[in-house]
Protein backbone atom coordinates (compact mmCIF):
# COMPACT_ATOMS: atom_id res chain seq x y z
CA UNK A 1 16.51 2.27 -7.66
CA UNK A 2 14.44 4.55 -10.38
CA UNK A 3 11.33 6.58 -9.44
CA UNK A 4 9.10 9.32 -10.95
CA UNK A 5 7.94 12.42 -9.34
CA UNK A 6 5.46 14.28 -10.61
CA UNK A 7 4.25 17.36 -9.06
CA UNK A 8 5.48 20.46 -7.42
CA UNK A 9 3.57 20.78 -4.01
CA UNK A 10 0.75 19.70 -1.79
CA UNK A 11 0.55 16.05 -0.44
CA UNK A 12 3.25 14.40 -1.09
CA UNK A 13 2.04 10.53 -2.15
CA UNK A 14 3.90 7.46 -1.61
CA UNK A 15 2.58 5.59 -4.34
CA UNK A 16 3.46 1.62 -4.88
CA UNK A 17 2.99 -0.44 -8.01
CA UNK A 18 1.33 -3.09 -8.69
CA UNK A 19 2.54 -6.95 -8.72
CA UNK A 20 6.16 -7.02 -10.01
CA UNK A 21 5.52 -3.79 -12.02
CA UNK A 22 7.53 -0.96 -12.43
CA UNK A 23 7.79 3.13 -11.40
CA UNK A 24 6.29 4.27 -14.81
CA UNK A 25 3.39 2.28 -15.05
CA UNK A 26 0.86 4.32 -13.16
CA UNK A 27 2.10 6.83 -15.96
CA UNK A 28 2.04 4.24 -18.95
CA UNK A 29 -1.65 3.20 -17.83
CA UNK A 30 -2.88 6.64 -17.53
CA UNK A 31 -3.63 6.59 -13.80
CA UNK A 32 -1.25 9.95 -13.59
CA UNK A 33 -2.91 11.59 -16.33
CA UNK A 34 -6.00 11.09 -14.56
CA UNK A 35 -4.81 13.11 -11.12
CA UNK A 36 -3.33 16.31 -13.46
CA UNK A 37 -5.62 18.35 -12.33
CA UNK A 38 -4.81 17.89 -8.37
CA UNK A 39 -1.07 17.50 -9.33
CA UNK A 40 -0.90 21.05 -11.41
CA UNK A 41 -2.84 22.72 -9.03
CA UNK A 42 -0.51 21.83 -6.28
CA UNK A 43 -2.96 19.56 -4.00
CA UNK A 44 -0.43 16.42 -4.31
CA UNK A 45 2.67 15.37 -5.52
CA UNK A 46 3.31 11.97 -6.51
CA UNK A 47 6.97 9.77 -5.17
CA UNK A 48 6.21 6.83 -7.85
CA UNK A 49 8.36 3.81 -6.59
CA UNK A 50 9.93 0.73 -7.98
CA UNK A 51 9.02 -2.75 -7.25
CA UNK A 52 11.38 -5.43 -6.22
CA UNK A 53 8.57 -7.94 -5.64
CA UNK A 54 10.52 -10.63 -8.32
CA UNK A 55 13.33 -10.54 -5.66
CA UNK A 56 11.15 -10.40 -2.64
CA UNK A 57 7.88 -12.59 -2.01
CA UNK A 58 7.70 -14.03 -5.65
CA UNK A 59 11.22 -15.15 -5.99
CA UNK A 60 10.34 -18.87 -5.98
CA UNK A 61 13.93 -19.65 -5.95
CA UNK A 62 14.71 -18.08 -2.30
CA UNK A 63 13.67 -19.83 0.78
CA UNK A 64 11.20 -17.85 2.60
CA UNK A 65 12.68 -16.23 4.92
CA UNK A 66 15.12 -14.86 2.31
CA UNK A 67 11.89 -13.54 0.67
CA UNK A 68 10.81 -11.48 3.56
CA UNK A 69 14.31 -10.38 4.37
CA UNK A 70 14.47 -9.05 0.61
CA UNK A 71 11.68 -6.76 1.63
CA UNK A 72 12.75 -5.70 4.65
CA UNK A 73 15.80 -4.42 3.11
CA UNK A 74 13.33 -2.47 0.03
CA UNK A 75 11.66 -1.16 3.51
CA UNK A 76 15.20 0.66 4.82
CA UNK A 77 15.20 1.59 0.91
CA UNK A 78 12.06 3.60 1.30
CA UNK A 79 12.48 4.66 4.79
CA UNK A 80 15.97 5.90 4.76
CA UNK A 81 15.97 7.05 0.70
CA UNK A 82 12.83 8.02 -0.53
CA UNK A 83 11.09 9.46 2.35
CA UNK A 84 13.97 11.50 3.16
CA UNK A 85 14.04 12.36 -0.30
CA UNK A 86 10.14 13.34 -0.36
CA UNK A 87 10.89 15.79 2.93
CA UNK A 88 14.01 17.43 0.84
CA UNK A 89 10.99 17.95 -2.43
CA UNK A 90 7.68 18.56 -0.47
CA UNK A 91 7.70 20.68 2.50
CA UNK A 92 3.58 20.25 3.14
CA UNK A 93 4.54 18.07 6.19
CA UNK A 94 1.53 15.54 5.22
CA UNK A 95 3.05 12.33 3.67
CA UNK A 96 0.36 9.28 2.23
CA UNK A 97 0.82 6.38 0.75
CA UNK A 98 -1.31 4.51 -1.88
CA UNK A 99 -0.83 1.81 -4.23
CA UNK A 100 -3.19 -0.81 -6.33
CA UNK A 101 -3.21 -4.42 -6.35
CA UNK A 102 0.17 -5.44 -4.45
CA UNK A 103 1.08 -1.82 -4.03
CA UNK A 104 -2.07 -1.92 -1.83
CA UNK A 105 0.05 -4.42 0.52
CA UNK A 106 2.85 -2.65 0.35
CA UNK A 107 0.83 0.87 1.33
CA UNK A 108 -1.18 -0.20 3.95
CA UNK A 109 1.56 -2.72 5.66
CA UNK A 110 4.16 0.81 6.02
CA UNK A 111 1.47 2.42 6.85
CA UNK A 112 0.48 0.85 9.66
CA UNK A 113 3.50 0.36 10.61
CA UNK A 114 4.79 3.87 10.57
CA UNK A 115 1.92 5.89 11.68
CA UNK A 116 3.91 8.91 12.94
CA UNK A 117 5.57 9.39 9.21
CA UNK A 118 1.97 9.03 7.67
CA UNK A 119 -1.07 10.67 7.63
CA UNK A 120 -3.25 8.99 5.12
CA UNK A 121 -3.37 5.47 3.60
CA UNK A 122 -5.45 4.84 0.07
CA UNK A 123 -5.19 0.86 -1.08
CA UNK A 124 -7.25 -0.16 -4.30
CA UNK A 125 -7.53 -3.78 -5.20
CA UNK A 126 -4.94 -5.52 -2.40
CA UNK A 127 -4.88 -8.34 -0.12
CA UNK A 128 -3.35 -8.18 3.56
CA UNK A 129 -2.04 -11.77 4.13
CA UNK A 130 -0.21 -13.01 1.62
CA UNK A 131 0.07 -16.27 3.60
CA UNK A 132 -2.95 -16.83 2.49
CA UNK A 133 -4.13 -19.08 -0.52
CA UNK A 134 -6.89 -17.22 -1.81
CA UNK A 135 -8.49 -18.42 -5.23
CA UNK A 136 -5.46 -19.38 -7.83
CA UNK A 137 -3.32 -16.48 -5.81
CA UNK A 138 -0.81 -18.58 -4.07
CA UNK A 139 0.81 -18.25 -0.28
CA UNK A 140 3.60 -16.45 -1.04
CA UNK A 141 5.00 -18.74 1.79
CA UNK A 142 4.62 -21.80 1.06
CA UNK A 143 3.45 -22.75 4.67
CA UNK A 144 6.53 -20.64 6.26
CA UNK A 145 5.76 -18.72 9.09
CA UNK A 146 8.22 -16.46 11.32
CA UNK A 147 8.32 -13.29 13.24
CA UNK A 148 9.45 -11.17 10.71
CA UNK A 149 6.40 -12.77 8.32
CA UNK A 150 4.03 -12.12 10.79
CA UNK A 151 4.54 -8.38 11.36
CA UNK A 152 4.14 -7.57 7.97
CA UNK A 153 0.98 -9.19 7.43
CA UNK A 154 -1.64 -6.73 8.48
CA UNK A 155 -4.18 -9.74 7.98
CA UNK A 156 -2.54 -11.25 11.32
CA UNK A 157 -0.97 -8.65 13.35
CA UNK A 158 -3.51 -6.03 13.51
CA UNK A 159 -6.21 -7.95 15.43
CA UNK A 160 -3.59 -8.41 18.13
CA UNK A 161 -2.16 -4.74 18.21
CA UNK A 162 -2.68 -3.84 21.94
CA UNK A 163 -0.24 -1.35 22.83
CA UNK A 164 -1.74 2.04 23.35
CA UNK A 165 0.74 4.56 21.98
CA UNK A 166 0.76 2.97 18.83
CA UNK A 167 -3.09 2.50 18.54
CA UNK A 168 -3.46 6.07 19.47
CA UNK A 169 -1.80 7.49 16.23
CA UNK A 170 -3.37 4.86 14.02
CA UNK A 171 -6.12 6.23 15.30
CA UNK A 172 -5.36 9.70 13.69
CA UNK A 173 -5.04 8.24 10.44
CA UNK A 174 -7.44 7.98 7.60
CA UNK A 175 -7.58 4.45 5.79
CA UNK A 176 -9.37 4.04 2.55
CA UNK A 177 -9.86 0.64 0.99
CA UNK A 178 -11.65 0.06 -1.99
CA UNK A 179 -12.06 -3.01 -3.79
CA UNK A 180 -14.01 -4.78 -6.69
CA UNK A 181 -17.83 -6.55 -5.63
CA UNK A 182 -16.87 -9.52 -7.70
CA UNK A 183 -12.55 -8.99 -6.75
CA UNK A 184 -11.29 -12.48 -4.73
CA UNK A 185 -9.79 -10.37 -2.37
CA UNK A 186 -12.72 -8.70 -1.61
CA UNK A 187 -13.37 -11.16 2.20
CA UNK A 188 -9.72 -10.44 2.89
CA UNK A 189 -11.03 -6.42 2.82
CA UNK A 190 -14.33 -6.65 4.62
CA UNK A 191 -12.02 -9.02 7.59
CA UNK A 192 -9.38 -6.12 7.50
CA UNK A 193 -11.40 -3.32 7.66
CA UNK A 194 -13.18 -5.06 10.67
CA UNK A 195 -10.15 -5.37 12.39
CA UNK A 196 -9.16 -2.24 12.08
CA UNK A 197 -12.70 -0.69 13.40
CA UNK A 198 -12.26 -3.79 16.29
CA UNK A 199 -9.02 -1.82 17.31
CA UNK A 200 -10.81 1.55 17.19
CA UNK A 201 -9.31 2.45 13.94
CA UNK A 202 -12.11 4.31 11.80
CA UNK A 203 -11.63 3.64 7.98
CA UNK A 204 -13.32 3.65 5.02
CA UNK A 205 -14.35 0.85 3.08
CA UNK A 206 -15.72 0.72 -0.08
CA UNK A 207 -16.77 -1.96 -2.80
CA UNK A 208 -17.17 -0.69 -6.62
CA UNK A 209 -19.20 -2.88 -8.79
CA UNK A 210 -17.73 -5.80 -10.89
CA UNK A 211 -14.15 -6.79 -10.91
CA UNK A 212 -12.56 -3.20 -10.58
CA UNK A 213 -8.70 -5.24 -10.42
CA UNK A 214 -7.76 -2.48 -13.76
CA UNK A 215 -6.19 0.29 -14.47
CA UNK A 216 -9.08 1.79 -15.73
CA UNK A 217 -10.88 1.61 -12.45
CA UNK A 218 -7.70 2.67 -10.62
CA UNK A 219 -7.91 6.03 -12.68
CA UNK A 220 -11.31 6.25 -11.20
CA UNK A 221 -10.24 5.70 -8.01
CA UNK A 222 -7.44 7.78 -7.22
CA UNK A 223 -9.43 10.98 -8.48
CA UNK A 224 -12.24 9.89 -5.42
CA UNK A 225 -9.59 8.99 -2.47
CA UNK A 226 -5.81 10.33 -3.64
């Protein structure tokens, strides 16, 4: 597994690509360029990951369950590689993850997850149940449902998250979501972000005009919330 770092102190960013893409494209589409300013002045330091997406919830030839054990296993990746590998670069203590489009997924699913690794979660342009059929974006299920599906859909689990210790530190985290007025995911955000504030869990929601679902947004973006 490849990824990019780029930055020498500060917060150190967990940052996810988009659908199926790859660890240099937040640097291909200018997105990186755009936080230079923050990232040579030492405020953050980006972990740019790879995607394994085409081998997790879009590999059409995999059952399922497969599907979601692929991820699981690009979850140990990240939890017993890279973050261990961000502690041994970046010794700020304050690790956040962001991402755009399914990166967005990816950020705020680990992040709710693993509250006591993270202090801050930034997701641009995502959708939170991917069980869903929303518009021409598909379930990425096909109908399947099982444990290990259901508590990694933040769509489903967080409305029934009762146990106090855990909402206590997602409590102490700050959650932006931002999203396009005219984006199809943009229901899926408002219903998230209610569940969160439902639970107690303050975030941040906000809706940019038009699509937004672009790199060229994204550079706007992560310059307002990274």
């Amino acid at each position: 597994m490849e990824l990019l770092i780029f930055g020498h102190a500060g917060r150190a960013v967990l940052f996810f690509p988009t659908r199926m893409a790859r660890f240099y494209d937040y640097e291909n589409w200018g997105i990186v360029d755009a936080l230079q300013q923050k990232i040579n002045g030492g405020e953050i330091q980006l972990f740019c990951v790879d995607s394994i997406d085409a081998e997790s919830f879009y590999n059409r030839w995999a059952h399922p369950s497969t599907r979601m054990a692929r991820h699981l296993q690009y979850e140990e990746y990240l939890l017993n590689e890279v973050l261990p590998l961000m502690s041994q670069k970046n010794s700020s203590g304050y690790f956040e993850t962001a991402g755009c489009s399914m990166g967005a997924y990816h950020a705020l699913n680990i992040g709710l997850k693993y509250p006591h690794i993270f202090k801050k979660i930034v997701s641009m342009s995502g959708r939170y149940d991917l069980t869903r059929q929303i518009d021409n974006f598909n379930d990425l299920f096909d109908g399947f449902h099982n444990p290990e599906v259901y508590f990694n859909m933040p769509g489903q689990y967080v409305a029934n998250l009762h146990e106090e210790q855990l909402l206590t530190a997602l409590r102490r985290l700050t959650i932006i979501l931002a999203i396009g007025q005219t984006d199809p995911f943009l229901y899926n955000n408002r219903e998230i972000s209610q569940q969160l504030w439902d639970k107690g869990i303050s975030n941040e929601f906000y809706v940019w005009d038009n699509y937004a679902h672009r790199p060229r947004y994204w550079k706007k973006m992560v310059q307002l919330y990274l």
